[in-house]
N, C-alpha and C. Protein backbone atom coordinates (compact mmCIF):
# COMPACT_ATOMS: atom_id res chain seq x y z
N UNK A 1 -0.75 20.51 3.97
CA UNK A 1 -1.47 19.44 3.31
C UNK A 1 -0.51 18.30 3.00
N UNK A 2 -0.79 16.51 3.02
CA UNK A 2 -0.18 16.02 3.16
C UNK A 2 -0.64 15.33 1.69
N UNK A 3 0.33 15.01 0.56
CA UNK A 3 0.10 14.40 -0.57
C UNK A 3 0.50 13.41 -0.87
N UNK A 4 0.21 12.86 -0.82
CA UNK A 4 0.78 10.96 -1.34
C UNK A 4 0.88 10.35 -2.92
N UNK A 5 2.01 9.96 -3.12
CA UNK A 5 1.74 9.47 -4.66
C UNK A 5 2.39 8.17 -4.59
N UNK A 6 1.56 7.30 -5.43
CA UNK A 6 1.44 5.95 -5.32
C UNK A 6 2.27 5.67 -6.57
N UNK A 7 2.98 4.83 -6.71
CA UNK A 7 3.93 4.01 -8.14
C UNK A 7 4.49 2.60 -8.04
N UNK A 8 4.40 2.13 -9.05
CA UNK A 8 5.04 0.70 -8.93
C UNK A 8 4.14 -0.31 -9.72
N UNK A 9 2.78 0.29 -9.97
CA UNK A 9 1.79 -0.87 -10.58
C UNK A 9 2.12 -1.15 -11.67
N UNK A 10 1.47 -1.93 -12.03
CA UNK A 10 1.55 -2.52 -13.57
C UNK A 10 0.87 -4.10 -13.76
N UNK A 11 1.32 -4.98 -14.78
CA UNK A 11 1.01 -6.00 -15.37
C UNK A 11 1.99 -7.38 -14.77
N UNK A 12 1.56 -8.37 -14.18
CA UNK A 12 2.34 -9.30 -13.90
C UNK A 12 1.94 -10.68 -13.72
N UNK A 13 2.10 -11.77 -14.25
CA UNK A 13 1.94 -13.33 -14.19
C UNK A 13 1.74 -13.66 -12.92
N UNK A 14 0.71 -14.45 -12.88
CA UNK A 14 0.34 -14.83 -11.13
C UNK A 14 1.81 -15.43 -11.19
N UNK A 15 2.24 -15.46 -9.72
CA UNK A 15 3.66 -15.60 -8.83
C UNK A 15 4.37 -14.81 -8.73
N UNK A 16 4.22 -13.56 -9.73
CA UNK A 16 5.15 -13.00 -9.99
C UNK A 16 5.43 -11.36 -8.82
N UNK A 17 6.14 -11.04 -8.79
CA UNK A 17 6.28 -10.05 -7.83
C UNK A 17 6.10 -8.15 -7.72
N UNK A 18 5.74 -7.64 -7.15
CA UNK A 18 5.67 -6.46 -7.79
C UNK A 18 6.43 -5.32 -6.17
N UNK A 19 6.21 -4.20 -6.47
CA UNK A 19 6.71 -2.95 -5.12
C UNK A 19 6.10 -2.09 -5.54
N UNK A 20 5.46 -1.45 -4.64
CA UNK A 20 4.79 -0.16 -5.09
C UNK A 20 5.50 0.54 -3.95
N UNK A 21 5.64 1.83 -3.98
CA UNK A 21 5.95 2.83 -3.43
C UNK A 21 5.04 4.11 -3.55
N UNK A 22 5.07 4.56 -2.38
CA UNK A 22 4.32 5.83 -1.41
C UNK A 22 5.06 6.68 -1.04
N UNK A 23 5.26 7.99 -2.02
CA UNK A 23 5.62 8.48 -1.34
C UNK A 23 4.98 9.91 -1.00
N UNK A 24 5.60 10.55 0.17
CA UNK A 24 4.77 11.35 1.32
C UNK A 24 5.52 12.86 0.95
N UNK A 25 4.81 13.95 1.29
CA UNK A 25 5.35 14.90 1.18
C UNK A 25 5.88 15.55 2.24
N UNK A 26 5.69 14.75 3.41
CA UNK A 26 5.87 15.12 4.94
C UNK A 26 6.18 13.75 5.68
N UNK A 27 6.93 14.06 6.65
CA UNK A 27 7.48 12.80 7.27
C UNK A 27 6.06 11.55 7.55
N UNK A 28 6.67 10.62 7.24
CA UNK A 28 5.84 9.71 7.72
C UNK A 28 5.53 9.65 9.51
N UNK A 29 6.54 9.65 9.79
CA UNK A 29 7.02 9.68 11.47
C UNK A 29 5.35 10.69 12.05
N UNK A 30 5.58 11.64 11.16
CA UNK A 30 4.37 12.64 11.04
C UNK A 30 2.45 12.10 11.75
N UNK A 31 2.81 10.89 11.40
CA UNK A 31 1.32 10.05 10.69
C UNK A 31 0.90 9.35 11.67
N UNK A 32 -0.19 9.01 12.13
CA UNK A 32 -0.52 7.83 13.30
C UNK A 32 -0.22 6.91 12.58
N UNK A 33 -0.61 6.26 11.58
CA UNK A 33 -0.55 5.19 10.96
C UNK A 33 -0.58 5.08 9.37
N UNK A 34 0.06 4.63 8.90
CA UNK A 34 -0.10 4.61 7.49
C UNK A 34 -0.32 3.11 6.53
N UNK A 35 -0.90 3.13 5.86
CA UNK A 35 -1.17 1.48 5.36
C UNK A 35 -1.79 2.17 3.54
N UNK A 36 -1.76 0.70 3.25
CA UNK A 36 -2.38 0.12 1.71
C UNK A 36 -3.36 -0.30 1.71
N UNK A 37 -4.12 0.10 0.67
CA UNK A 37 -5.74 -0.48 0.75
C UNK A 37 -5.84 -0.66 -0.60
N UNK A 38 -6.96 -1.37 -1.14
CA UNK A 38 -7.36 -1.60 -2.53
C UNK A 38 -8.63 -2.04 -2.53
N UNK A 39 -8.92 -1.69 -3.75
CA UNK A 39 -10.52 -1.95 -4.20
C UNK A 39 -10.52 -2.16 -5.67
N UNK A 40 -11.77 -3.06 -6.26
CA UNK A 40 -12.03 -3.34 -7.22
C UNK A 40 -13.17 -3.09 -7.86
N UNK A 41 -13.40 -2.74 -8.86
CA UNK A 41 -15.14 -2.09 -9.21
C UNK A 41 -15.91 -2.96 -8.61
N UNK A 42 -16.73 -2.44 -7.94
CA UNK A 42 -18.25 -2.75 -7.69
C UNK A 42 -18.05 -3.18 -6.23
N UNK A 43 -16.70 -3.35 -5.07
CA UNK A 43 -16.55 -3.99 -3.98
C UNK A 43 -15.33 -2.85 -3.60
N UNK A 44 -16.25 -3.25 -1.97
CA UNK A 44 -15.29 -2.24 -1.08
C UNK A 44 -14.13 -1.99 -1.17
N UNK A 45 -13.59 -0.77 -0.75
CA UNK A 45 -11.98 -0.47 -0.52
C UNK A 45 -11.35 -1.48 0.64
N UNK A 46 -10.65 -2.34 0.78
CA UNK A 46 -10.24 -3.02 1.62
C UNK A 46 -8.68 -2.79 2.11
N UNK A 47 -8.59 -2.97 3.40
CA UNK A 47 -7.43 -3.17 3.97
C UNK A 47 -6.40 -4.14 3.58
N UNK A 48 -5.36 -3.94 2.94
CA UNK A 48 -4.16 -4.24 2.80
C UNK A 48 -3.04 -4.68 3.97
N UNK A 49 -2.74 -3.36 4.22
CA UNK A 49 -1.42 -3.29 5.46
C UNK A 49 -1.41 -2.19 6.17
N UNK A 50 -0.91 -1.82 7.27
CA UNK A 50 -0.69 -1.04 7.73
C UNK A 50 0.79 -1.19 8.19
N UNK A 51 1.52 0.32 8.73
CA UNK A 51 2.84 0.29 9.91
C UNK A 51 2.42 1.27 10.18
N UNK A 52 2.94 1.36 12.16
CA UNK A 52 2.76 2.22 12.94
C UNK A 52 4.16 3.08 13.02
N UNK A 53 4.54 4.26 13.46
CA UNK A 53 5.30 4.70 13.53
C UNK A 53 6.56 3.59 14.81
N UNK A 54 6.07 3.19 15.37
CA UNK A 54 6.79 2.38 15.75
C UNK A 54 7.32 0.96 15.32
N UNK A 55 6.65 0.97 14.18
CA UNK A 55 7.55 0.13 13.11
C UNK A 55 6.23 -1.17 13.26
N UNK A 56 5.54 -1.07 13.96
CA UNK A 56 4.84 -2.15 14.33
C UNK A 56 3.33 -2.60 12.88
N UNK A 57 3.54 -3.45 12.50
CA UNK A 57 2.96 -3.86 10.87
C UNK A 57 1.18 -4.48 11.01
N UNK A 58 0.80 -4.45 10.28
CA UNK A 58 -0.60 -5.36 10.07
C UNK A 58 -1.21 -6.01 9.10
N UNK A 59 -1.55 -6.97 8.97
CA UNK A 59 -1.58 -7.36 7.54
C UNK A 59 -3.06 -8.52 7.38
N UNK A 60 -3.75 -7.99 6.18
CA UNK A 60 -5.27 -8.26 6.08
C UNK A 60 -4.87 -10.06 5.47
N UNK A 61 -5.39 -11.28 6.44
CA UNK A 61 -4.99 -12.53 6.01
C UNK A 61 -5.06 -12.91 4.97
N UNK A 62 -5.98 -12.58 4.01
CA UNK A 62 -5.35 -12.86 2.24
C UNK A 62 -4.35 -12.44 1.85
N UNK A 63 -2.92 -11.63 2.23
CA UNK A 63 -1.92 -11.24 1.98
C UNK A 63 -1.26 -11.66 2.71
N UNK A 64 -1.35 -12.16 4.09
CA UNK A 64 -0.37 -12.66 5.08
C UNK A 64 0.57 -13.38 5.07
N UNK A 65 1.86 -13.40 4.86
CA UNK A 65 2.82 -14.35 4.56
C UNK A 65 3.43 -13.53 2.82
N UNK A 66 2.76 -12.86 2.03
CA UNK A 66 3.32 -12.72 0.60
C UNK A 66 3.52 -11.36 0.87
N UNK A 67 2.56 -10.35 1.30
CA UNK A 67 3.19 -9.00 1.80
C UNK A 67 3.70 -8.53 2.26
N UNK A 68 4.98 -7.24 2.01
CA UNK A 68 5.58 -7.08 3.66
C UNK A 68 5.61 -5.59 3.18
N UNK A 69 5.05 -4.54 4.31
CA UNK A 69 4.79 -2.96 4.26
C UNK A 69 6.60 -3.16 4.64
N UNK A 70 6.69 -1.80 4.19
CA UNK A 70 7.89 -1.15 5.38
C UNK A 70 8.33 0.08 4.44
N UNK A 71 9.30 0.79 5.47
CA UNK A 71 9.36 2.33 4.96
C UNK A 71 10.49 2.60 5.06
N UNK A 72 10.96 3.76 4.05
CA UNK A 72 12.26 4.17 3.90
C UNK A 72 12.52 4.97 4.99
N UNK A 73 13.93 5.12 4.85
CA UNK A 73 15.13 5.32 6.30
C UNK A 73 14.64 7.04 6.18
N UNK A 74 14.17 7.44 5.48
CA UNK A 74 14.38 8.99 5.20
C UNK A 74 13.27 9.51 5.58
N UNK A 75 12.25 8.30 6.22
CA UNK A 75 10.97 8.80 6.61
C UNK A 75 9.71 9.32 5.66
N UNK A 76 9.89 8.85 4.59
CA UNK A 76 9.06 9.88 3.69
C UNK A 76 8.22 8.77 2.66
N UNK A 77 8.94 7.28 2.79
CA UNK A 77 8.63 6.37 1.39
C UNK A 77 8.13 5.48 2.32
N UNK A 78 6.57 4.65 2.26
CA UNK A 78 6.38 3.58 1.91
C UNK A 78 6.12 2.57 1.44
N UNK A 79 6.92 1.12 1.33
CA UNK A 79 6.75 0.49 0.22
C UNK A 79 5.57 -0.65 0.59
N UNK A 80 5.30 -1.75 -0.52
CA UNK A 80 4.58 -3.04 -0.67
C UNK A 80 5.02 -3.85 -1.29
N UNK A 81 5.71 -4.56 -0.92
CA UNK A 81 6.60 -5.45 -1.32
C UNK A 81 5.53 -6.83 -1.86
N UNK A 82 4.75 -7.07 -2.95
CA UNK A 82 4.26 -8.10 -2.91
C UNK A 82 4.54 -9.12 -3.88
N UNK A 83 4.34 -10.14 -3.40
CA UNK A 83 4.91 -11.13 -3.54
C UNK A 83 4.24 -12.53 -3.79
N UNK A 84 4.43 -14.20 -4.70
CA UNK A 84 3.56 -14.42 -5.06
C UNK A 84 1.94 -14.38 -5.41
N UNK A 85 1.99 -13.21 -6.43
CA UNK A 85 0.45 -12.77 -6.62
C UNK A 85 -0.41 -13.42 -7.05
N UNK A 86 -1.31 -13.28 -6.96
CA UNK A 86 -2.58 -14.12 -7.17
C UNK A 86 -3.01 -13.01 -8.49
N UNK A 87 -4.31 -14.25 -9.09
CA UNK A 87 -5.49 -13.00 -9.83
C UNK A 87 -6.33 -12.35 -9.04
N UNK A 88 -6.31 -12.48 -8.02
CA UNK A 88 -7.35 -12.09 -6.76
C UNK A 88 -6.88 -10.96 -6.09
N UNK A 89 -5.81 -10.76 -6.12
CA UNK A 89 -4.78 -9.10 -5.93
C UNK A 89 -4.56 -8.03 -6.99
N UNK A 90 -5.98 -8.58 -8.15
CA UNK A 90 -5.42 -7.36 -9.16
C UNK A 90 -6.74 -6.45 -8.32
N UNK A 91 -6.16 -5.14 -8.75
CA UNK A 91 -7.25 -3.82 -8.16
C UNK A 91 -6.29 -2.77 -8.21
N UNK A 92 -7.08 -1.86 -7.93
CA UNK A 92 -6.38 0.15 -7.35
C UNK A 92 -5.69 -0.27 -5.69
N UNK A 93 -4.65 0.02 -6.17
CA UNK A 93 -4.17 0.06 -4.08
C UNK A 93 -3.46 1.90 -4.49
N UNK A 94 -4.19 1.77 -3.24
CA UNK A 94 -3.86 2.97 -2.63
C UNK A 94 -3.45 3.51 -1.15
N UNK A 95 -2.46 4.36 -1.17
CA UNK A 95 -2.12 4.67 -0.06
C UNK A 95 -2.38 5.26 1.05
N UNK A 96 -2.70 5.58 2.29
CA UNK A 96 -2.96 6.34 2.92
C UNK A 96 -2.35 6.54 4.49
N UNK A 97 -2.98 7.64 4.37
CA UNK A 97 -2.03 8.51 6.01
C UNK A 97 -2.38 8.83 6.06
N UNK A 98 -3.11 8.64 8.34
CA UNK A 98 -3.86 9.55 9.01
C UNK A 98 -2.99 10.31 10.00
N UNK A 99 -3.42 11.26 10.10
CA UNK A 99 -2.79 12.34 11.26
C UNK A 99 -4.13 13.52 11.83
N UNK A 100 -4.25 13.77 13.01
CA UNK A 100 -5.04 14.32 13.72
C UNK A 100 -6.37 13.93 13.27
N UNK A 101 -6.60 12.77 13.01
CA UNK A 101 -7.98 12.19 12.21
C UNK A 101 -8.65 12.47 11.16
N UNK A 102 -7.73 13.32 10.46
CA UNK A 102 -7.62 13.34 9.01
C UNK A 102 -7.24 12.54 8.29
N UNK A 103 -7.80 11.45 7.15
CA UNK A 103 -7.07 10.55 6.28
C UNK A 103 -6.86 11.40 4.90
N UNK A 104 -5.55 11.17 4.39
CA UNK A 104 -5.36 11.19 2.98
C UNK A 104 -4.71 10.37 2.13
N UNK A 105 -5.09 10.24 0.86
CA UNK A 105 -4.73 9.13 0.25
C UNK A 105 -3.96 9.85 -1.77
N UNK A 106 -4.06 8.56 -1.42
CA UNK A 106 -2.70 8.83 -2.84
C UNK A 106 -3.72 8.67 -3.96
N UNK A 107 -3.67 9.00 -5.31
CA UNK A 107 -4.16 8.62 -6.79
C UNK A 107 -4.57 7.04 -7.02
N UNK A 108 -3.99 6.19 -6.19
CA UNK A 108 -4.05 4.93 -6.84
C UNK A 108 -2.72 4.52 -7.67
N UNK A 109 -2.71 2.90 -7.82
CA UNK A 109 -1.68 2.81 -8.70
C UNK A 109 -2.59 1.64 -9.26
N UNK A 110 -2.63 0.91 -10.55
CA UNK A 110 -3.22 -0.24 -11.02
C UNK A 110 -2.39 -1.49 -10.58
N UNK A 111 -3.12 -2.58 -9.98
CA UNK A 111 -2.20 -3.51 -10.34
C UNK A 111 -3.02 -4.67 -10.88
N UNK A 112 -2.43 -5.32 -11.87
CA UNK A 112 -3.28 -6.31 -12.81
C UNK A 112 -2.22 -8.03 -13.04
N UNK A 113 -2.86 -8.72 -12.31
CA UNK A 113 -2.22 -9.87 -12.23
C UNK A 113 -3.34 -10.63 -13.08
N UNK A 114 -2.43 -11.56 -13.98
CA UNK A 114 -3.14 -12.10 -15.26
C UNK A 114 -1.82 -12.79 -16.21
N UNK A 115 -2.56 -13.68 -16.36
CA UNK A 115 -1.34 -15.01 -17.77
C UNK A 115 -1.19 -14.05 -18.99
């Protein structure tokens, strides 16, 4: 079973920057693909980011340019580096990793952008 735990959220001033980290209980390398998603009460879970095991990235155009996925050397962590936030990026992001067309996902982490 593959478990994911999400950290890094919290409280932050629009511009301001945040990192969440994912981490995996099994190699990432493991995973077809792994990415960030978030949702907000009452509206869909949406796509964030993705990276492919080949390092190759994706990124949903309301984040494009302020987000950057990427993963630790040890195979096991990935991060979200985000960056001038909006109020429009507060929500649950959560992590996830598919392998043999199984998805699993992490707890959530909060993130709340606000003056």
């Amino acid at each position: 079973q593959v478990q994911l735990v999400e950290s890094g959220g919290g409280l932050v001033q629009p511009g301001g920057s945040l990192r969440l980290s994912c981490a995996a209980s099994e190699s990432i390398f493991s995973m077809y693909i792994m990415g960030w998603y978030r949702q907000v009460p009452g509206k869909q879970r949406e796509l964030v980011a993705t990276i492919v095991s080949s390092g190759r990235t994706n990124y949903a155009d309301s984040v494009k340019g302020r987000f950057i996925i990427s993963r630790d050397f040890d195979g096991k962590t990935v991060y979200l580096q985000m960056n001038s936030l909006k109020p429009e990026d507060t929500a649950v992001y959560y992590c996830n990793a598919r392998r043999n067309n199984i998805d699993y996902w992490g707890q959530g982490t909060q993130v709340t952008v606000s003056s």
